[in-house]
N, C-alpha and C. Protein backbone atom coordinates (compact mmCIF):
# COMPACT_ATOMS: atom_id res chain seq x y z
N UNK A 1 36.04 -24.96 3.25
CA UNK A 1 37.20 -24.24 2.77
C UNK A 1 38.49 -24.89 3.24
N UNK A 2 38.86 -25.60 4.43
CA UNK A 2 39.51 -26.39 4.93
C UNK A 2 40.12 -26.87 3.91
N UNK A 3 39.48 -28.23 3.48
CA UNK A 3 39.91 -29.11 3.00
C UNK A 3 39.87 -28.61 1.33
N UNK A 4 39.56 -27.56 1.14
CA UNK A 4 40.40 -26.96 -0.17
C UNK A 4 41.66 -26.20 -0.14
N UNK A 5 41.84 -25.73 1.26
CA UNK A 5 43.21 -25.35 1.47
C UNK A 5 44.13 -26.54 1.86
N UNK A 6 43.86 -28.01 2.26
CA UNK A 6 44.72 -28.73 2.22
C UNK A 6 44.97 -29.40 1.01
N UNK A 7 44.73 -29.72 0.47
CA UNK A 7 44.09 -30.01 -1.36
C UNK A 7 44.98 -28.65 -2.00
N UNK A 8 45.00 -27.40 -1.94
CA UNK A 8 45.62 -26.83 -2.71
C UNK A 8 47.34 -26.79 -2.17
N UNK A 9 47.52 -27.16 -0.71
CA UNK A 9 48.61 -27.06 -0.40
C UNK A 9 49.40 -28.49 -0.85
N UNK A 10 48.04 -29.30 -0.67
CA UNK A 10 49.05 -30.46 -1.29
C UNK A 10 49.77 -30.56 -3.15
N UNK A 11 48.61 -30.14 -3.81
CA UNK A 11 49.26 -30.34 -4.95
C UNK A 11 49.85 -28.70 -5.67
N UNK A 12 49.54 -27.82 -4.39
CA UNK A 12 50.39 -26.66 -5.12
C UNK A 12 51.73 -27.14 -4.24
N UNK A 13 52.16 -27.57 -3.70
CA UNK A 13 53.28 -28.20 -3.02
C UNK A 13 53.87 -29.14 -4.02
N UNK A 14 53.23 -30.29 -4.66
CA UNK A 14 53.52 -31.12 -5.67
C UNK A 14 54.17 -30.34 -6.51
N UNK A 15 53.30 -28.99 -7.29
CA UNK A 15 53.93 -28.22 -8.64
C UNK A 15 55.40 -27.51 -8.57
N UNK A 16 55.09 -26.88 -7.25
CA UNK A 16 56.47 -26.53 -6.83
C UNK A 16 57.49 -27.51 -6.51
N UNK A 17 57.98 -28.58 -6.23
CA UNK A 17 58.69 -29.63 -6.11
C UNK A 17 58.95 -30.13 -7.74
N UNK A 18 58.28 -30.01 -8.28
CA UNK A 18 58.23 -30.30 -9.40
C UNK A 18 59.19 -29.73 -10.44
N UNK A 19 58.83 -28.36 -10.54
CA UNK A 19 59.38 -26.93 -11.07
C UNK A 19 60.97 -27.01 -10.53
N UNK A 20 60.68 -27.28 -9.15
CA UNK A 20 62.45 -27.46 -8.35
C UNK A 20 63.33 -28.50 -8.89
N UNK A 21 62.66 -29.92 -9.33
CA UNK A 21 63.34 -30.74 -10.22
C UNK A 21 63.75 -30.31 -11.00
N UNK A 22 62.68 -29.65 -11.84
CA UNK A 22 63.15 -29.14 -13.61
C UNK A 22 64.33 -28.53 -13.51
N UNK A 23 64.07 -27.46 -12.48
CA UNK A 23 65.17 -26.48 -12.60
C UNK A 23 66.37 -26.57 -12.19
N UNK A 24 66.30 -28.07 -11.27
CA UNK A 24 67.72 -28.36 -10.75
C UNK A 24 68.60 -29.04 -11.85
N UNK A 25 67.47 -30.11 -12.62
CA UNK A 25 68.21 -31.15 -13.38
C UNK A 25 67.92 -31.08 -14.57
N UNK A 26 66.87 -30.29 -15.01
CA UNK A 26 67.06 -30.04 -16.68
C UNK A 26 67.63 -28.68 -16.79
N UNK A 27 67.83 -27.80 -15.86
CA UNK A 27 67.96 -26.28 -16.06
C UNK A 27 69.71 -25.81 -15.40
N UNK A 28 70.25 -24.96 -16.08
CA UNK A 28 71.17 -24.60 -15.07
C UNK A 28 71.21 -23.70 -14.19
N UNK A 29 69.77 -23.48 -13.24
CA UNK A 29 69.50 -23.14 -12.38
C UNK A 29 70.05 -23.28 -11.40
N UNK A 30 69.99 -24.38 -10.81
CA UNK A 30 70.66 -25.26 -9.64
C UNK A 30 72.31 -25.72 -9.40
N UNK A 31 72.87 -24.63 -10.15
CA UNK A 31 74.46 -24.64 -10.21
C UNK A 31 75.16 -23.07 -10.65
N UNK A 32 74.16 -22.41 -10.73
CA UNK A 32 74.33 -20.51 -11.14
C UNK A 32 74.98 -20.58 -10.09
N UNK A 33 76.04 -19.71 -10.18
CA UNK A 33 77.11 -19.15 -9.29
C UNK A 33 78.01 -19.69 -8.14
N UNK A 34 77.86 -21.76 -8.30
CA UNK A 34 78.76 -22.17 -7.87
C UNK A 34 80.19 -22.58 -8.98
N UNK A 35 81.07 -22.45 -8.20
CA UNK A 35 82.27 -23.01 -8.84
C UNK A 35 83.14 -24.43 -8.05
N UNK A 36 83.98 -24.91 -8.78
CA UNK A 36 84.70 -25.88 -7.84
C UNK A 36 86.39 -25.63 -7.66
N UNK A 37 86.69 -26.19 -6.32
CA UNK A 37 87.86 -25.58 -5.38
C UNK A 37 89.07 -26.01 -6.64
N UNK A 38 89.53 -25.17 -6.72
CA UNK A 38 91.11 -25.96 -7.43
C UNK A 38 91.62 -26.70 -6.25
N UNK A 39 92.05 -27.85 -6.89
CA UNK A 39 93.08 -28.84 -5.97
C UNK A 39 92.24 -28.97 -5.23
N UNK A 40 91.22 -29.69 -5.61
CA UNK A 40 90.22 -29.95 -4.69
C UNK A 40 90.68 -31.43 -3.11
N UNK A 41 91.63 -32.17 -3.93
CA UNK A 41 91.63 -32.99 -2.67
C UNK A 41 92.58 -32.90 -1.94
N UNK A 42 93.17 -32.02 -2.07
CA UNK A 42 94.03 -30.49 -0.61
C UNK A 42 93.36 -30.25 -0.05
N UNK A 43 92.53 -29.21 -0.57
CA UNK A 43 91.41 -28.28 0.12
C UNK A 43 90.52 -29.35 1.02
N UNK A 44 90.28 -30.32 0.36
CA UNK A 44 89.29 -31.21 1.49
C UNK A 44 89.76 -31.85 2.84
N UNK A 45 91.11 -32.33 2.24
CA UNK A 45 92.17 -33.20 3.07
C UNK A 45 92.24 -31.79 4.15
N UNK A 46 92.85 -30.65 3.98
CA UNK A 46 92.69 -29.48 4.97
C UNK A 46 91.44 -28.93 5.66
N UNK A 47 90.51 -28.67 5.14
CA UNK A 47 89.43 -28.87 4.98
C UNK A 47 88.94 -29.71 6.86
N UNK A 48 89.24 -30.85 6.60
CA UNK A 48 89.05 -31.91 7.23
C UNK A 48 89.85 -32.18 8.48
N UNK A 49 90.96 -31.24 8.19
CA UNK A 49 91.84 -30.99 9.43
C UNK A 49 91.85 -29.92 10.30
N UNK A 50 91.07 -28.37 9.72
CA UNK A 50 90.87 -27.22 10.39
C UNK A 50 89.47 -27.73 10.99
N UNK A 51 88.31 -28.27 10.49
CA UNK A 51 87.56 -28.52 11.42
C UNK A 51 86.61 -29.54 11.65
N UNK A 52 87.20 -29.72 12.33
CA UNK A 52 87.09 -31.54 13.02
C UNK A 52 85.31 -31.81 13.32
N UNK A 53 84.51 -30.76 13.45
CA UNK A 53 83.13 -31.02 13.83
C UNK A 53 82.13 -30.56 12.67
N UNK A 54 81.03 -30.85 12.78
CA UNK A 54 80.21 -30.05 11.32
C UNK A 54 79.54 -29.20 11.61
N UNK A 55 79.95 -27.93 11.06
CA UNK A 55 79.08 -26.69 11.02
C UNK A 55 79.72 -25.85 10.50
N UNK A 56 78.52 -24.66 10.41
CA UNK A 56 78.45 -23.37 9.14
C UNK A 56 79.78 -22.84 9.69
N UNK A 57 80.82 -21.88 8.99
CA UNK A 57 81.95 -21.37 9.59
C UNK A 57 82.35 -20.25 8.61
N UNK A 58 82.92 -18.95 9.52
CA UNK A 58 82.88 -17.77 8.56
C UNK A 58 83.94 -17.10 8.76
N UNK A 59 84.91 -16.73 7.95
CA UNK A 59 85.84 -16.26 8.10
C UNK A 59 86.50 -15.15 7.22
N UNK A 60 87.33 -14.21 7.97
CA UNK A 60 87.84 -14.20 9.00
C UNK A 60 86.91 -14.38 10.27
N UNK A 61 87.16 -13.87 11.13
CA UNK A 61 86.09 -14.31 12.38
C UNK A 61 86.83 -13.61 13.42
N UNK A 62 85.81 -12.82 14.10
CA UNK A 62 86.55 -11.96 15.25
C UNK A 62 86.90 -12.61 16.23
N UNK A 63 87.73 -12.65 17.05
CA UNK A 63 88.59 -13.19 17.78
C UNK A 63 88.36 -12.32 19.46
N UNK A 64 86.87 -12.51 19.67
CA UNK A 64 86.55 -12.16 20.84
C UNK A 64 86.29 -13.37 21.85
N UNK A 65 86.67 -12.45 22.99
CA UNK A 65 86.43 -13.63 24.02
C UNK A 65 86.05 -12.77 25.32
N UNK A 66 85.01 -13.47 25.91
CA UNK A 66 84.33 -12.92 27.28
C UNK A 66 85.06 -12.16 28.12
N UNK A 67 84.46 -11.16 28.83
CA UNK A 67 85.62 -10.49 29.70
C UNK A 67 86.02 -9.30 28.81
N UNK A 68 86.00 -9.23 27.35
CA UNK A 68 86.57 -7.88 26.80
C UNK A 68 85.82 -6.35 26.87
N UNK A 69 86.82 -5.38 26.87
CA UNK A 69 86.33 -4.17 26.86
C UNK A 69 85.57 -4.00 25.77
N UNK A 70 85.11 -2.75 26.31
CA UNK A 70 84.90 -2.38 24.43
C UNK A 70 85.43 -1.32 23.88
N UNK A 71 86.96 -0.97 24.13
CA UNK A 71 87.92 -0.52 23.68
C UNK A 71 88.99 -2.08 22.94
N UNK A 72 88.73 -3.17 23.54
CA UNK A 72 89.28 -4.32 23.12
C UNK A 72 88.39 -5.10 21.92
N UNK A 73 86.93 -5.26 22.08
CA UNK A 73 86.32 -5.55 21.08
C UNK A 73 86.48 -4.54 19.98
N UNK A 74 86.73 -3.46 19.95
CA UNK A 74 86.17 -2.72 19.30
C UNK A 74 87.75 -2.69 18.35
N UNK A 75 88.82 -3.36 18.92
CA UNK A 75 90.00 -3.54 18.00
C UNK A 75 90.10 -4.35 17.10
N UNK A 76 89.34 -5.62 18.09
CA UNK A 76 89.46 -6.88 17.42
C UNK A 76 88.92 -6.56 16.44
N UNK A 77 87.21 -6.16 16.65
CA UNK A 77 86.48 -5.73 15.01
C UNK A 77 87.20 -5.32 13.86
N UNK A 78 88.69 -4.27 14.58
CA UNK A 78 89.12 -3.84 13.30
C UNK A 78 90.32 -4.62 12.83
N UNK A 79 90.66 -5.40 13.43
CA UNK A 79 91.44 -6.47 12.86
C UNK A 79 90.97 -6.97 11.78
N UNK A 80 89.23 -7.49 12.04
CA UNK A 80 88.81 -8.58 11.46
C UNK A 80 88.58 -7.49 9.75
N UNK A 81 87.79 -6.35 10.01
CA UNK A 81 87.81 -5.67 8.88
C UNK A 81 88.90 -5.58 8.36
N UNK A 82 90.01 -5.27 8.55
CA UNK A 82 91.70 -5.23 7.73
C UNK A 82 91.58 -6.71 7.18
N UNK A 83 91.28 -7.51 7.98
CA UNK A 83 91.65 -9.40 7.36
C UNK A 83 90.54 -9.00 6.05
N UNK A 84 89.44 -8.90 6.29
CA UNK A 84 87.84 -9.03 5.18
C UNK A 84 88.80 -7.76 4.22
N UNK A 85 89.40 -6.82 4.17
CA UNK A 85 89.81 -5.96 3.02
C UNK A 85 90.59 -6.98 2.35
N UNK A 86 91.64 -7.53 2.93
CA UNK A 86 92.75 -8.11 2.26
C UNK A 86 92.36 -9.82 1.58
N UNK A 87 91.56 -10.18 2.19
CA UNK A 87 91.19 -11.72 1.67
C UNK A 87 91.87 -12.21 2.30
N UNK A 88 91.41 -13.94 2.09
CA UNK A 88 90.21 -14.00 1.87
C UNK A 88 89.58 -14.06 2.59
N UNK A 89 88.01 -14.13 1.65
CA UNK A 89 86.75 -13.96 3.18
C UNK A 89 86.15 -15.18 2.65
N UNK A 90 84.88 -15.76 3.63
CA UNK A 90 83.95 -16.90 2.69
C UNK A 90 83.70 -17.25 4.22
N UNK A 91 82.83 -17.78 3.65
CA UNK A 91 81.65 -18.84 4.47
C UNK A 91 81.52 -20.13 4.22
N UNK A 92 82.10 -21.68 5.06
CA UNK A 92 81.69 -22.45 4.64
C UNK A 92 80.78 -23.78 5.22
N UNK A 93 80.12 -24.77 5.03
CA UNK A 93 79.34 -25.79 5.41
C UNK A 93 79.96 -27.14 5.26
N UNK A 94 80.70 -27.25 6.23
CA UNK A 94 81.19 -28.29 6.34
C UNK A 94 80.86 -29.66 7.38
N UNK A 95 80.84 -30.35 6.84
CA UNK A 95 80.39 -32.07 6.95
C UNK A 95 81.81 -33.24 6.90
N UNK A 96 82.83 -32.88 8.05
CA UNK A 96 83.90 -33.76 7.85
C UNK A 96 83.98 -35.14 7.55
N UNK A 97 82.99 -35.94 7.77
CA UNK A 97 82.45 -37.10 8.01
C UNK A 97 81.36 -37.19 6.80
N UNK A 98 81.24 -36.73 5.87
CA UNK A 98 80.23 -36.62 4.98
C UNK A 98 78.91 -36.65 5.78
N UNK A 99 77.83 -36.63 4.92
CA UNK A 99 76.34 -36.35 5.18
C UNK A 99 75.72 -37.84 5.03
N UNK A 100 74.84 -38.16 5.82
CA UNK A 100 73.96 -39.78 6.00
C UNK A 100 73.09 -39.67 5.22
N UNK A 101 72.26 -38.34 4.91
CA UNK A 101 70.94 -38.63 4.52
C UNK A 101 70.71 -38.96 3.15
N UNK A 102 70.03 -40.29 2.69
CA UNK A 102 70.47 -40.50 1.58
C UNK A 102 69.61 -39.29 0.56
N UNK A 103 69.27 -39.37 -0.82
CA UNK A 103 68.78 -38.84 -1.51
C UNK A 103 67.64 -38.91 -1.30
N UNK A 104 66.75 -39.77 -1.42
CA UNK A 104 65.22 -40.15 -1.11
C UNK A 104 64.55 -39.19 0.25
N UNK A 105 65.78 -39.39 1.20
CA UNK A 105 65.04 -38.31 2.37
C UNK A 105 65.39 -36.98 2.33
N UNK A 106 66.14 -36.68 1.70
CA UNK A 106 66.96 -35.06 1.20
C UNK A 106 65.26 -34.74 0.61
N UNK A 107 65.03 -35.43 -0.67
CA UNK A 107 63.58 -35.60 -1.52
C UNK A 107 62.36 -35.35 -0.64
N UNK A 108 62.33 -36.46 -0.06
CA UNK A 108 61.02 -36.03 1.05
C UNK A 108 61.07 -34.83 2.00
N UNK A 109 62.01 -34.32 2.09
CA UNK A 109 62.06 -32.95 3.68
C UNK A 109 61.68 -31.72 2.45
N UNK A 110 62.45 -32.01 1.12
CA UNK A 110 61.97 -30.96 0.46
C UNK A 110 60.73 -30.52 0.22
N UNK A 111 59.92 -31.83 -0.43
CA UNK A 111 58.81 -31.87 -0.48
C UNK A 111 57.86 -31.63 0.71
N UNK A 112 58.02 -32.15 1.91
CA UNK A 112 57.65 -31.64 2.99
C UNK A 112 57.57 -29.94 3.13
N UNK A 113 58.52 -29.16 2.63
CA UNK A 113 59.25 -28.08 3.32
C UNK A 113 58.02 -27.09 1.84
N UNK A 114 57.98 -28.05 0.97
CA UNK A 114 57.01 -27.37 -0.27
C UNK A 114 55.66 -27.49 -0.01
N UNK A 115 54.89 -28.67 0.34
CA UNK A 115 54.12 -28.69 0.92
C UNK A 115 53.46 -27.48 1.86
N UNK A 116 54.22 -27.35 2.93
CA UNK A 116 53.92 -26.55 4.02
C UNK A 116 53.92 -24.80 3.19
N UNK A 117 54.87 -24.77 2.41
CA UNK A 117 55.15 -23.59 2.40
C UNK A 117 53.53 -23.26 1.02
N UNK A 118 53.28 -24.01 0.55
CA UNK A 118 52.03 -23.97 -0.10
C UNK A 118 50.66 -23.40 0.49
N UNK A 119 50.68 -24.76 1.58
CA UNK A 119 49.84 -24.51 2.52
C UNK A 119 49.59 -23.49 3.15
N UNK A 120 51.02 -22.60 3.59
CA UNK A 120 50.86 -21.48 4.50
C UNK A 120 50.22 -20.07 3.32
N UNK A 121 50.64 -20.77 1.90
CA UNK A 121 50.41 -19.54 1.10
C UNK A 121 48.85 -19.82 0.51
N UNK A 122 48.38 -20.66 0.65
CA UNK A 122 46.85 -21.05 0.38
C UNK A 122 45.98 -20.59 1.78
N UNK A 123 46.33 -20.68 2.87
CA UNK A 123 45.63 -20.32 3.81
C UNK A 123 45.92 -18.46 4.15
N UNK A 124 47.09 -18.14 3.52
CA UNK A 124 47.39 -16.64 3.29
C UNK A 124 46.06 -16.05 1.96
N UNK A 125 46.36 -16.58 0.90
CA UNK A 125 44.94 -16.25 -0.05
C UNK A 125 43.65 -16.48 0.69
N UNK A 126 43.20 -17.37 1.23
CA UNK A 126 42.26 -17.72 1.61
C UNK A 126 41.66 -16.35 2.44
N UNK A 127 42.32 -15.83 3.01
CA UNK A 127 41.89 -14.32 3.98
C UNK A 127 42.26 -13.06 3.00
N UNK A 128 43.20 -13.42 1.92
CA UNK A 128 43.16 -11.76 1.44
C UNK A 128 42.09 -11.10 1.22
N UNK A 129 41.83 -10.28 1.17
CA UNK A 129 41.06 -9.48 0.88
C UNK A 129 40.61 -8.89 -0.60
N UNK A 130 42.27 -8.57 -1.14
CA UNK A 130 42.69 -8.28 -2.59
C UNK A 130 42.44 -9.66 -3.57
N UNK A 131 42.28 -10.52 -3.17
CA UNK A 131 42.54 -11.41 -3.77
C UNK A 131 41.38 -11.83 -5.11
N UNK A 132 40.62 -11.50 -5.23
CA UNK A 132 39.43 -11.41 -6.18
C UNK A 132 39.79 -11.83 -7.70
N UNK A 133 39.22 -12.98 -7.95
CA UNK A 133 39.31 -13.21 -9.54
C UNK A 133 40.46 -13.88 -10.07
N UNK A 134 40.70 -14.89 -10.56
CA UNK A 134 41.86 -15.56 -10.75
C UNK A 134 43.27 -15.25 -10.75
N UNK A 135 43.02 -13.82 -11.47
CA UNK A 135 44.68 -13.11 -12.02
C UNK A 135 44.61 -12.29 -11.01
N UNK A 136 43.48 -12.50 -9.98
CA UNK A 136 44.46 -11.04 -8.65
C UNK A 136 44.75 -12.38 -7.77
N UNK A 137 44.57 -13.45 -7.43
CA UNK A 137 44.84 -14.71 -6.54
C UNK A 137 46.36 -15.31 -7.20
N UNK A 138 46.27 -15.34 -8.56
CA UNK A 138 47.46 -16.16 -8.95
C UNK A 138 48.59 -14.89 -8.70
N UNK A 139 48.40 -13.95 -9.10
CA UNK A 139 49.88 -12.91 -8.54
C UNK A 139 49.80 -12.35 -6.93
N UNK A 140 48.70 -12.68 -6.16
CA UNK A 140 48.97 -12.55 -4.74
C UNK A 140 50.06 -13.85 -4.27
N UNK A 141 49.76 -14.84 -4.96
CA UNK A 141 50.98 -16.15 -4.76
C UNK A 141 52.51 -16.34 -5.30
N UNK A 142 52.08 -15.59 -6.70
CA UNK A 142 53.34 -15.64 -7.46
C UNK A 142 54.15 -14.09 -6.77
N UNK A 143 53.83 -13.16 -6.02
CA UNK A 143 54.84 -12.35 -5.35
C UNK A 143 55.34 -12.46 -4.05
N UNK A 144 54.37 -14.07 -3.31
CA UNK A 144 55.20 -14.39 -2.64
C UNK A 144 56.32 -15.25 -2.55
N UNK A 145 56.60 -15.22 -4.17
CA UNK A 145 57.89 -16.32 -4.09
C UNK A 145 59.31 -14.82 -4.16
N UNK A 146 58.75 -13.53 -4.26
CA UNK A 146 59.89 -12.36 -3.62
C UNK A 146 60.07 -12.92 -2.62
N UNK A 147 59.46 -13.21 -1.48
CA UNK A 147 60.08 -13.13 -0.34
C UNK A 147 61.28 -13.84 0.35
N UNK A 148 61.25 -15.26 -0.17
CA UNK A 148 62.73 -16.19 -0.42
C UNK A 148 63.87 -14.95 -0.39
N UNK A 149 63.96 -14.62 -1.67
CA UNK A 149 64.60 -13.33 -2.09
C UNK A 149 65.17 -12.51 -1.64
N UNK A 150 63.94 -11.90 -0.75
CA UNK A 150 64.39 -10.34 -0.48
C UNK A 150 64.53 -10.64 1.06
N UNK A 151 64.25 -11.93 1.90
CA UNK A 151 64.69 -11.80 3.22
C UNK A 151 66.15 -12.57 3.37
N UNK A 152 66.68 -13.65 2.25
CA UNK A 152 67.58 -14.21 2.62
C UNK A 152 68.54 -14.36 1.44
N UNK A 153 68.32 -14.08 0.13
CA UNK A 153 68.63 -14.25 -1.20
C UNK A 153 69.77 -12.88 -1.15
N UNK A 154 68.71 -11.94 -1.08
CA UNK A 154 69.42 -10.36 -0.78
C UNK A 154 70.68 -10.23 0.28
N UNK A 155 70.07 -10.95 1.46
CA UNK A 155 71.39 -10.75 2.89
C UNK A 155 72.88 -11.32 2.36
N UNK A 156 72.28 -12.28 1.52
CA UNK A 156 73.61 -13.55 2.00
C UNK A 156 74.37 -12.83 0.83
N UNK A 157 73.71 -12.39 0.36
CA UNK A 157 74.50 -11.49 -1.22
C UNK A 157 75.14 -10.00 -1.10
N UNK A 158 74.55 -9.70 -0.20
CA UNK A 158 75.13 -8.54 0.97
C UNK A 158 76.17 -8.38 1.83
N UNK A 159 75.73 -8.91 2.60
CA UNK A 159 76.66 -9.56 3.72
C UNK A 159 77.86 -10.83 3.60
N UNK A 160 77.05 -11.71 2.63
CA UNK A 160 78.51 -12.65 2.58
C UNK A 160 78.97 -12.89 1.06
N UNK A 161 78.62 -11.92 -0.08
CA UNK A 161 79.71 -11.86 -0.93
C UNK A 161 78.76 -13.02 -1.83
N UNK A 162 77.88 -13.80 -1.73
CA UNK A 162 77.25 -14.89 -2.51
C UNK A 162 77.29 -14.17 -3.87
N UNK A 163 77.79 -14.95 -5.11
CA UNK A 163 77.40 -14.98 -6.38
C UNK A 163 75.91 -14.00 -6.65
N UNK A 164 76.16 -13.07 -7.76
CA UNK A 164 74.63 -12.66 -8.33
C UNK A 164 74.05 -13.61 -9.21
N UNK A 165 74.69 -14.09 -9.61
CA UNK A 165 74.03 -15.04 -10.72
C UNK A 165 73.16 -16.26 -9.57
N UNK A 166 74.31 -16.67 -8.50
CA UNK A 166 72.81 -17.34 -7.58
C UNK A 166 71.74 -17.00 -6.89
N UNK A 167 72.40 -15.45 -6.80
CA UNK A 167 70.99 -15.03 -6.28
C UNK A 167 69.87 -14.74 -7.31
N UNK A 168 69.93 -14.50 -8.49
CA UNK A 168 69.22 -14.16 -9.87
C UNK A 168 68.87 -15.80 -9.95
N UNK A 169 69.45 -16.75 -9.71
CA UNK A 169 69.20 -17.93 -10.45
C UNK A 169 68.00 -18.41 -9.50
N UNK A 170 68.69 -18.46 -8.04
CA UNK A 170 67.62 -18.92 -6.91
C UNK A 170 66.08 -17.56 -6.48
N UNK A 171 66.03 -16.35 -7.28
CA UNK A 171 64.76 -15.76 -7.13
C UNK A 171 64.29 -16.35 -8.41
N UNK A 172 64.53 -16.78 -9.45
CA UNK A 172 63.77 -17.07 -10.63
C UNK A 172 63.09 -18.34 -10.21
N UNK A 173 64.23 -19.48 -9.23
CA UNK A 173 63.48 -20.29 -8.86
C UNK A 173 62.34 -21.05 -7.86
N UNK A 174 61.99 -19.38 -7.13
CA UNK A 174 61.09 -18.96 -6.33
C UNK A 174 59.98 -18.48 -6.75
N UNK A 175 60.27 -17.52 -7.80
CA UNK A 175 59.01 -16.81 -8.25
C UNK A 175 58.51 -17.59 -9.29
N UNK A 176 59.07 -18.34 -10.48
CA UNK A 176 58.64 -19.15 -11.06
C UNK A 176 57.26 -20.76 -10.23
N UNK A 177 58.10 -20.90 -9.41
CA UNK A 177 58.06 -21.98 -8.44
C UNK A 177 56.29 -21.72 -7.73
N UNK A 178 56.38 -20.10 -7.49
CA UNK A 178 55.13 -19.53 -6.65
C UNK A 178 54.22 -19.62 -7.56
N UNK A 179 55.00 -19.05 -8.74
CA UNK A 179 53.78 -18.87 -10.02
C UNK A 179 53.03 -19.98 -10.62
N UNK A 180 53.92 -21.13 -10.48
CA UNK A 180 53.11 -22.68 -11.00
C UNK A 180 52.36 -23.14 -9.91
N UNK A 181 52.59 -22.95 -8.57
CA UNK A 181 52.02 -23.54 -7.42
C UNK A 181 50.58 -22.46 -7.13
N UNK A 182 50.75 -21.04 -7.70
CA UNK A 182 50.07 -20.62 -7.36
C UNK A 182 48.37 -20.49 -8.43
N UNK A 183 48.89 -21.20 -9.64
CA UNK A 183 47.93 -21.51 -10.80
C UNK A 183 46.86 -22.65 -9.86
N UNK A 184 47.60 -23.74 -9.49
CA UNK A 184 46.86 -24.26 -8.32
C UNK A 184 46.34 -23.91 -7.18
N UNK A 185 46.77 -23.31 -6.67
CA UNK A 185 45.82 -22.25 -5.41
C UNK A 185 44.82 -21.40 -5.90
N UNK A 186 45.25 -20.31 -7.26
CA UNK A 186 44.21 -19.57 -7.69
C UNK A 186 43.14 -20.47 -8.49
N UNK A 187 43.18 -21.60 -8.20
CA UNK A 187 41.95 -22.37 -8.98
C UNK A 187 41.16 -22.90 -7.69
N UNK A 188 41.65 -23.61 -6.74
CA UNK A 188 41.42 -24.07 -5.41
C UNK A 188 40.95 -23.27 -4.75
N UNK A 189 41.49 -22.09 -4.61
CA UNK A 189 41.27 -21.27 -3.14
C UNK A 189 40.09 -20.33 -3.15
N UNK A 190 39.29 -20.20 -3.16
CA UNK A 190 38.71 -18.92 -3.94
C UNK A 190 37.89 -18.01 -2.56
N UNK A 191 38.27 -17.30 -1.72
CA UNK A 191 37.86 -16.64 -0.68
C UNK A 191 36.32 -16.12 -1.07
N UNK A 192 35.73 -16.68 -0.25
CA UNK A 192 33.75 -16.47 -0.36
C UNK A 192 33.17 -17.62 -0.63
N UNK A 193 33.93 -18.45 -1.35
CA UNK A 193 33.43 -19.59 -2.16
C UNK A 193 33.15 -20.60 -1.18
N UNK A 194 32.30 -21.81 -1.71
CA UNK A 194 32.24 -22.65 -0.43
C UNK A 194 32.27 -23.92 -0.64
C-alpha cells in the first residue's frame, strides 16, 4: 500500500500542478481580485523608501511598545481602530531589492508543495474509513481542497479586507485542483486493497 500511496501522491501531485498552470495561464483565475497601483512608479519609488527590509507589513499598525499599561494599550488599540475606520488599511509583501528566485525554482517548490500535499491526502484516504468505492474516495479528496478555503481563504477575507472574487477564484482553484488529483488517488488508493 506504501508504494501506491507514493505513486498516487506523485502523480496526483503532477494533476494538481497541472490544473494550477491551466488556471493561472489559460484561466483568469490567477489574477481574480488583483488590481494595479495607480502611479505605479511613485508608489514603488515610496514603497522602497518606507521599508528598507523585506517583509509582510500591515497597516495601520498599533503603536505599542513594552512597558505599556493596559489602560495605554488599550488606547493605542483605539487609535488604530479610528485609523482602520477612516483608511486606509492594507497589507503588504514587500521585496525592496526584488526577489532572486528565478521561475524554474518558484515551479519546483510548487510542485514540491503539490506533491506533499497529495501525498498527505492519499495517506489520509488510505485510513478513511468512509471511503468505500470510487465516488465515496474521489469526494473524500475533492472536499479536502475546502480546507485551503475555509482555514486561510476565509481569514484573510475577514480580517484583512482580501477581494471576494479572490477568494471565490482561489477556492475554485483548490477544489477543482483536489478533484483532478483526487480522480488519481480514488483510482490508486483503495483502503483493503493490496
Amino acid at each position: 500500500m506504501a508504494k501506491r500511496i507514493l505513486l498516487a501522491g506523485l502523480l496526483g501531485g503532477l494533476a494538481l500542478f497541472v490544473w494550477e498552470f491551466i488556471a493561472h495561464e489559460a484561466l483568469p483565475l490567477g489574477e481574480a481580485g488583483f488590481k494595479a497601483l495607480a502611479n505605479e512608479p511613485v508608489a514603488r519609488a515610496a514603497l522602497k523608501q518606507i521599508s528598507p527590509e523585506p517583509g509582510l507589513y500591515i497597516f495601520p499598525a498599533p503603536d505599542l511598545t513594552p512597558g505599556m499599561t493596559r489602560s495605554q494599550q488599550q488606547q493605542v488599540m483605539q487609535v488604530m481602530m479610528d485609523k482602520i475606520r477612516t483608511g486606509p488599511v492594507g497589507i503588504l509583501v514587500i521585496h525592496p531589492d526584488g526577489v532572486t528566485k528565478t521561475f524554474v525554482q518558484q515551479l519546483a517548490t510548487q510542485f514540491g508543495g503539490d506533491v506533499v500535499a497529495m501525498l498527505l491526502a492519499a495517506a489520509l484516504l488510505a485510513r478513511a474509513a468512509a471511503s468505500r468505492g470510487f465516488a465515496g474516495r474521489l469526494l473524500f479528496v475533492t472536499l479536502l481542497g475546502l480546507l485551503p478555503s475555509l482555514r486561510v481563504g476565509i481569514p484573510y477575507w475577514n480580517w484583512y479586507g482580501f477581494p471576494a472574487a479572490y477568494l471565490a477564484a482561489q477556492a475554485t482553484v483548490d477544489v477543482v485542483g483536489f478533484f483532478l488529483g483526487g480522480l488519481v488517488l480514488a483510482w490508486l488508493v483503495r483502503p483493503g486493497a493490496r
